[in-house]
Protein backbone atom coordinates (compact mmCIF):
# COMPACT_ATOMS: atom_id res chain seq x y z
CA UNK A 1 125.30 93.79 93.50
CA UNK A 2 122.41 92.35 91.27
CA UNK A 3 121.60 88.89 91.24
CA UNK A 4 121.33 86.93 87.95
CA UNK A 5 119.98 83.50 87.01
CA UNK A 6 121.67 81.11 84.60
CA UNK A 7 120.46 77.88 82.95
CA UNK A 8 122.98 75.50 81.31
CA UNK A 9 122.56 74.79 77.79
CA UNK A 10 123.51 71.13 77.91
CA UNK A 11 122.21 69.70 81.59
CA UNK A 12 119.94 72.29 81.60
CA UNK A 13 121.25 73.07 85.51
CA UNK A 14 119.91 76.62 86.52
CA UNK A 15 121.61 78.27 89.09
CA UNK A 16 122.40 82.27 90.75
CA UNK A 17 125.57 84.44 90.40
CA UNK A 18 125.91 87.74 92.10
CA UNK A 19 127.59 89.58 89.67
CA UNK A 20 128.93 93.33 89.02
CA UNK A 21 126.65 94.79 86.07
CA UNK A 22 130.35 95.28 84.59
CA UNK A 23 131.03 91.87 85.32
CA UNK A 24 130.97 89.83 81.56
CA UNK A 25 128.67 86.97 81.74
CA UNK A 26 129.10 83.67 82.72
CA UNK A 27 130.01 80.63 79.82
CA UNK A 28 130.52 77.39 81.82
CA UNK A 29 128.42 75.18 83.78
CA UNK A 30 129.54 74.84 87.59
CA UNK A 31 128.42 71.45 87.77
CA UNK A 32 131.98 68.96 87.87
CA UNK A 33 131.04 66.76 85.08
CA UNK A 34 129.29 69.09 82.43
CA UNK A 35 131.10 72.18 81.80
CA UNK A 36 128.48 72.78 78.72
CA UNK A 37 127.66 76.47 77.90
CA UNK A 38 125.24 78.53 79.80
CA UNK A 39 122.45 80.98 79.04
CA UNK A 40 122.12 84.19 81.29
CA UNK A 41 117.98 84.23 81.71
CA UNK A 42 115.71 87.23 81.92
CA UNK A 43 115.17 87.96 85.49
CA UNK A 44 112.52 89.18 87.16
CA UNK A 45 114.10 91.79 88.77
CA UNK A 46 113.80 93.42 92.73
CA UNK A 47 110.96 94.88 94.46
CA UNK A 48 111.31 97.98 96.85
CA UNK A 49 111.32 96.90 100.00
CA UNK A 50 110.73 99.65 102.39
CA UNK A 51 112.30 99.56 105.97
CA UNK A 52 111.73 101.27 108.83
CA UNK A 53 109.43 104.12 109.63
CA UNK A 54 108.01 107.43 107.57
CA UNK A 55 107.03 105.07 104.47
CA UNK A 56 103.47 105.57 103.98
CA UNK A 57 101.35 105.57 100.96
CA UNK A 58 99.99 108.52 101.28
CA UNK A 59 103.49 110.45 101.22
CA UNK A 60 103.30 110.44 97.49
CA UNK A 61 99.86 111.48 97.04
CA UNK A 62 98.81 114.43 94.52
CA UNK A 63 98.01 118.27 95.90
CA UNK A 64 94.22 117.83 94.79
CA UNK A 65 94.09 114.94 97.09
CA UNK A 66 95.94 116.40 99.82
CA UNK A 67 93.10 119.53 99.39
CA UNK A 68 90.71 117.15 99.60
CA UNK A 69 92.08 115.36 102.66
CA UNK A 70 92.88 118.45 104.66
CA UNK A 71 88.92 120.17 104.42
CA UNK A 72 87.56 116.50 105.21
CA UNK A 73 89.53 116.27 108.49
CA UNK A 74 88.57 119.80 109.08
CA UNK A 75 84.71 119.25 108.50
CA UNK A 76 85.31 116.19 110.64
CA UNK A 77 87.10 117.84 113.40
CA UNK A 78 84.48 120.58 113.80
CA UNK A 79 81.68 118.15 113.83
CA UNK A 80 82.83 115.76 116.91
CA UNK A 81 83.74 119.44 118.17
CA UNK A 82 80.74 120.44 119.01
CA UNK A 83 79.29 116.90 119.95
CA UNK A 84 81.42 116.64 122.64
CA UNK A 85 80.78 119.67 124.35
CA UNK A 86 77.21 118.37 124.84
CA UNK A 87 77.50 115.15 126.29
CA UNK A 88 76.59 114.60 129.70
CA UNK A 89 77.99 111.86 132.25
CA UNK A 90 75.67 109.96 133.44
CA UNK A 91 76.04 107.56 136.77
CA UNK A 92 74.62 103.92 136.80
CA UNK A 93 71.92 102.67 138.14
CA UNK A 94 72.25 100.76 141.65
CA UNK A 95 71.59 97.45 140.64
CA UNK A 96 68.17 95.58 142.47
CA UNK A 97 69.03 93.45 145.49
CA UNK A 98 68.39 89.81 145.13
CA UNK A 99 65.06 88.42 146.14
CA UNK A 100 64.92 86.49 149.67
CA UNK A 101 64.56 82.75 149.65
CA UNK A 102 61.53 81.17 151.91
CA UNK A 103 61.87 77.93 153.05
């Protein structure tokens, strides 16, 4: 149910009503003494709000960038490919033993 935000005419008290969009709109102040008319104001509106996993930005993205995505990671891939069949392991060097003290 949307949320919508009213403003007295006469106090001027604002104030939320979750309402049915069928729902007719509000005419009386809530506040004990007043009872004036109120005013339903434009509201903003909701956001999205995405929960939980498999939302990701680039689940909406456009073929040509998917193309252009796919033969990056595969120039990438081939790249680091063939680096790592060349590296070598190397040990460390023993580390020097410390000097002697004289007295």
């Amino acid at each position: 149910m949307p949320t919508y935000d009213y403003q007295c005419q006469t106090c001027g008290h604002e104030f939320e009503a979750r309402q049915s969009m069928k729902d007719p709109h509000l005419t009386d102040c809530p506040v004990a003494d007043c009872a004036g008319p109120v005013k339903r104001k434009i509201g903003l509106g909701s956001g999205f709000i995405f929960k939980g996993s498999g939302f990701y930005i680039t689940d909406y993205r456009s073929d040509s960038y998917k193309a252009a995505a796919k033969q990056d990671s595969a120039s990438a891939s081939s790249s680091t490919s063939s680096t790592s069949s060349t590296s070598s392991t190397a040990t460390p060097a023993p580390s020097p033993a410390p000097a002697a003290k004289t007295p």
